[in-house]
C-alpha atoms as a PDB file:
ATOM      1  CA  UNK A   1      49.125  16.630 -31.103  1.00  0.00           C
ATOM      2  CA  UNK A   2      50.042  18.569 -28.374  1.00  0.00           C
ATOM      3  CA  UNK A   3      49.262  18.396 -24.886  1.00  0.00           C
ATOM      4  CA  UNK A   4      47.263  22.224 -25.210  1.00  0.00           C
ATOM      5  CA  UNK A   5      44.712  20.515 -27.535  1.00  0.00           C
ATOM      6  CA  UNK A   6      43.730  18.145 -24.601  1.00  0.00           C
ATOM      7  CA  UNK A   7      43.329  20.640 -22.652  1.00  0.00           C
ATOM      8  CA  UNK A   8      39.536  21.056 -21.393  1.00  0.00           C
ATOM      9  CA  UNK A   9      39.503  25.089 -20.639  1.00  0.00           C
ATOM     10  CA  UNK A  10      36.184  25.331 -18.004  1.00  0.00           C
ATOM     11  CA  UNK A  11      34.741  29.508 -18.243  1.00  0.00           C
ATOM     12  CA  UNK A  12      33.020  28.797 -14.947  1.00  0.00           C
ATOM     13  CA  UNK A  13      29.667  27.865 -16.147  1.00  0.00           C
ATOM     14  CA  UNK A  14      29.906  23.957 -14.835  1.00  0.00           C
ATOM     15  CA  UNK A  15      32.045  23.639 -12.955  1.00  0.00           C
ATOM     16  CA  UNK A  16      29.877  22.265  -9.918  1.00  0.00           C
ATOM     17  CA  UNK A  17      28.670  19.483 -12.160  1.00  0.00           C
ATOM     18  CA  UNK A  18      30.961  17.242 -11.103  1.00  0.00           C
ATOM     19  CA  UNK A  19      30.663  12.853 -11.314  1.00  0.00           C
ATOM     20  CA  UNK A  20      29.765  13.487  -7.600  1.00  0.00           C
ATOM     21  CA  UNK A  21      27.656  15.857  -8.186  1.00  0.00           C
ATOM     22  CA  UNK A  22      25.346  14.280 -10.543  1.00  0.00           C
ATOM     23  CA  UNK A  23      25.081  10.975  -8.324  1.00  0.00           C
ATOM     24  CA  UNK A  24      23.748  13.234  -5.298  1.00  0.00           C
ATOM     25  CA  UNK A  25      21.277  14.287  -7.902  1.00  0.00           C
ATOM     26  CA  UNK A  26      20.349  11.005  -9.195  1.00  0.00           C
ATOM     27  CA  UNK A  27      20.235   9.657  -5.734  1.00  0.00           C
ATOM     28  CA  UNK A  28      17.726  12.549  -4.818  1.00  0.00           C
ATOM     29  CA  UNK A  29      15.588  11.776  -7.404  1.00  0.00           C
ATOM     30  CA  UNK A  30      15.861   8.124  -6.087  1.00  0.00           C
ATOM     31  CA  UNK A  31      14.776   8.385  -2.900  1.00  0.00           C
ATOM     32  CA  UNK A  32      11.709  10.728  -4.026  1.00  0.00           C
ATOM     33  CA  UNK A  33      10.386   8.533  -6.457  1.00  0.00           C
ATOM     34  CA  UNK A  34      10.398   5.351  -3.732  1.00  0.00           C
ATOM     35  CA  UNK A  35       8.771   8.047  -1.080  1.00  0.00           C
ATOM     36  CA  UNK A  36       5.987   8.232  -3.819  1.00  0.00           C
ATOM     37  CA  UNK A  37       5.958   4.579  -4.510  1.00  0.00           C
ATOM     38  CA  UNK A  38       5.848   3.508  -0.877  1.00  0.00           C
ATOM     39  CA  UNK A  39       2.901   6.496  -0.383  1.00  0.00           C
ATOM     40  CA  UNK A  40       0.807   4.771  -3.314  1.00  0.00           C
ATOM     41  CA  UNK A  41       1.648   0.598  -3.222  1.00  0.00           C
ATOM     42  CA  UNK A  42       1.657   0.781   0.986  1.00  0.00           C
ATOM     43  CA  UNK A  43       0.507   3.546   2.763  1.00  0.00           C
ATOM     44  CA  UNK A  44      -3.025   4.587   0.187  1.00  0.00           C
ATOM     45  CA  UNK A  45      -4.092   1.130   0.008  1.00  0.00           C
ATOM     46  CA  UNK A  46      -3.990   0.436   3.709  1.00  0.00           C
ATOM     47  CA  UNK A  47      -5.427   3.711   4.517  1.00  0.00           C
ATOM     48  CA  UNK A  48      -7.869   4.728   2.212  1.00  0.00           C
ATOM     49  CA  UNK A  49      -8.632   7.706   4.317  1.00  0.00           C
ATOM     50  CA  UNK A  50      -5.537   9.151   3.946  1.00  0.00           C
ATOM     51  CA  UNK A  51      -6.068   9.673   0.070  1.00  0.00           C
ATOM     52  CA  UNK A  52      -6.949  12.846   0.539  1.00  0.00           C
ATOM     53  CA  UNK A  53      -3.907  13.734   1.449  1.00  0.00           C
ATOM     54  CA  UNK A  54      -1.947  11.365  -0.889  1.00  0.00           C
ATOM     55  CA  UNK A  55      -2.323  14.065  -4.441  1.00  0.00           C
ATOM     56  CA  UNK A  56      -1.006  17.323  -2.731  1.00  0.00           C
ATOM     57  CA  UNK A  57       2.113  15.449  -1.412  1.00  0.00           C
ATOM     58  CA  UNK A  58       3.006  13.824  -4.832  1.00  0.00           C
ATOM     59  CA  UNK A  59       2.152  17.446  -6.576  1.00  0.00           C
ATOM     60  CA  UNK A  60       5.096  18.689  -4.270  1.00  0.00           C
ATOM     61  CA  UNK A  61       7.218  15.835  -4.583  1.00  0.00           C
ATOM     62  CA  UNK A  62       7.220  16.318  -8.137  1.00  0.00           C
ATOM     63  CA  UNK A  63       7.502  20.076  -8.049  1.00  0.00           C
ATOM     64  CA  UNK A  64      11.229  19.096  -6.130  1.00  0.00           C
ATOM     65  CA  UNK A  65      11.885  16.218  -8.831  1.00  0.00           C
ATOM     66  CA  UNK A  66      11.171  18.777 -11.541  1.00  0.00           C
ATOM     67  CA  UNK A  67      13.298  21.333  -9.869  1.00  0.00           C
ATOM     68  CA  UNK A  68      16.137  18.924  -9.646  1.00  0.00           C
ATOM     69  CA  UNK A  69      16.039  17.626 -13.572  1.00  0.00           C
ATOM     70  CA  UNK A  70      15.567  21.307 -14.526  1.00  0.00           C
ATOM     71  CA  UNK A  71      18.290  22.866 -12.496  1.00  0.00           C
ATOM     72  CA  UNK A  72      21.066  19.776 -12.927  1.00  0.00           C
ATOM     73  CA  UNK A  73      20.277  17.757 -15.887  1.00  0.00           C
ATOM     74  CA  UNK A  74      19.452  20.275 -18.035  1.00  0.00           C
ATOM     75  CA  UNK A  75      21.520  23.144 -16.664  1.00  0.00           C
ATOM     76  CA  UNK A  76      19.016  25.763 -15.624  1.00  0.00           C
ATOM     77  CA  UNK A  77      20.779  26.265 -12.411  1.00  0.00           C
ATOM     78  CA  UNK A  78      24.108  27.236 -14.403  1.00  0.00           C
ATOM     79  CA  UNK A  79      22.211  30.043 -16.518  1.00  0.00           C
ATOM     80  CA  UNK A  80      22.241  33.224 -16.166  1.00  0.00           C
ATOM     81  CA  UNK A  81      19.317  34.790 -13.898  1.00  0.00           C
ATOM     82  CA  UNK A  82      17.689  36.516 -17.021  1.00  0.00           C
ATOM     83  CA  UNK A  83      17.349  33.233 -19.066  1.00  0.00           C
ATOM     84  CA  UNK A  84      15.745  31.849 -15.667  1.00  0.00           C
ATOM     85  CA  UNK A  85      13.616  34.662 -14.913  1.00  0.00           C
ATOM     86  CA  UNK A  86      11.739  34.321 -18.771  1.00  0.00           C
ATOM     87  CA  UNK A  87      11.197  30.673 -18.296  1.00  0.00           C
ATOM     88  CA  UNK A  88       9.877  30.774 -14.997  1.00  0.00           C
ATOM     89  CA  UNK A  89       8.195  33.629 -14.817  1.00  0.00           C
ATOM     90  CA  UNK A  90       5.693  32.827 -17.424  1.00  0.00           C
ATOM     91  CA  UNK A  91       5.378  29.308 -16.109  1.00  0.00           C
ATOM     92  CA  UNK A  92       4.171  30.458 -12.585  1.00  0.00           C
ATOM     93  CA  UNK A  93       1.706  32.544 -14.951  1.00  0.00           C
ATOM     94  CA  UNK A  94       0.356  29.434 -16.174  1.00  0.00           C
ATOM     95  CA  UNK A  95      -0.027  27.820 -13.788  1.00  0.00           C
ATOM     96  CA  UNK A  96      -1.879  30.310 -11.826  1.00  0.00           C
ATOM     97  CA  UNK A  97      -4.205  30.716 -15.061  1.00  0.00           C
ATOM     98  CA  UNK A  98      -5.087  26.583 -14.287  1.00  0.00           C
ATOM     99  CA  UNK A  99      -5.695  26.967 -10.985  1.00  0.00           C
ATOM    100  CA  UNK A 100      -7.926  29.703 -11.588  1.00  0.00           C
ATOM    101  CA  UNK A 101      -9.328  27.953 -14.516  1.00  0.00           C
ATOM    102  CA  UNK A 102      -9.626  24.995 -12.483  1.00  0.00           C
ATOM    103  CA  UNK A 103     -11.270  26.338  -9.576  1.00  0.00           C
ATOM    104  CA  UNK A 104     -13.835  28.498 -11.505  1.00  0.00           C
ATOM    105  CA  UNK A 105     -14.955  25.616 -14.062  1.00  0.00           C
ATOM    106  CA  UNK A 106     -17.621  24.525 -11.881  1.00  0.00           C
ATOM    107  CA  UNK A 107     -19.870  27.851 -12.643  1.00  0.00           C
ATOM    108  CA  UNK A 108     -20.768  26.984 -16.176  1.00  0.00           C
ATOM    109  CA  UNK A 109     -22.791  24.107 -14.514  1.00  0.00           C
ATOM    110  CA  UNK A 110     -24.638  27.016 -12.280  1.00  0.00           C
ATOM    111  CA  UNK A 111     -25.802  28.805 -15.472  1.00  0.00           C
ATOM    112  CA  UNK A 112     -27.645  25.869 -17.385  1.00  0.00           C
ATOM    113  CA  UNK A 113     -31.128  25.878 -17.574  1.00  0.00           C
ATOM    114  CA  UNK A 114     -32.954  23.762 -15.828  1.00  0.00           C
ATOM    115  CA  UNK A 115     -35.929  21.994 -17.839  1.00  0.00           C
END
């Protein structure tokens, strides 16, 4: 075989995903998975009135782990924009339609009958 058929020909599309690359990434994910371990196993437990504030932060550290696994692991961020655009776009739909969901599900409560 010749030394052509070796040959690895990149079009552009990953480039950026480099060895390097992917240990940033994996080292990102890292750190926010022991910021959410060290919130619930040392900071909740010791103060319990802090919980409150506990589920919003892991909702957004998860958003940015999500982000990260979507964009690097499984190439999202390498796409092109009109792929990206008919994922996300319906996603953000859906969840708008459970927060809404969510914050109107109390009023079926409201319209029993009270015997």
């Amino acid at each position: 075989m010749s030394a052509e058929s070796h040959e690895v020909h990149h079009d552009g599309e990953h480039d950026t995903m480099s060895k390097k690359r992917i240990w940033q990434v994996a080292g990102i994910l890292t750190f926010i998975t022991c910021i959410e371990f060290i919130i619930a196993l040392a900071i909740v437990p010791n103060h319990p009135d802090l919980l409150k504030y506990a589920n919003p932060v892991y909702i957004v550290l998860t958003l940015f782990k999500a982000f990260y696994i979507v964009a690097y692991f499984m190439h999202l961020k390498f796409e092109k924009m009109g792929l990206i655009l008919s994922l996300v776009i319906p996603i953000i739909f859906i969840i708008g339609l459970i927060l809404v969901l969510t914050n109107e599900s109390h009023h079926w409560v409201d319209l029993r009958p009270v015997f």
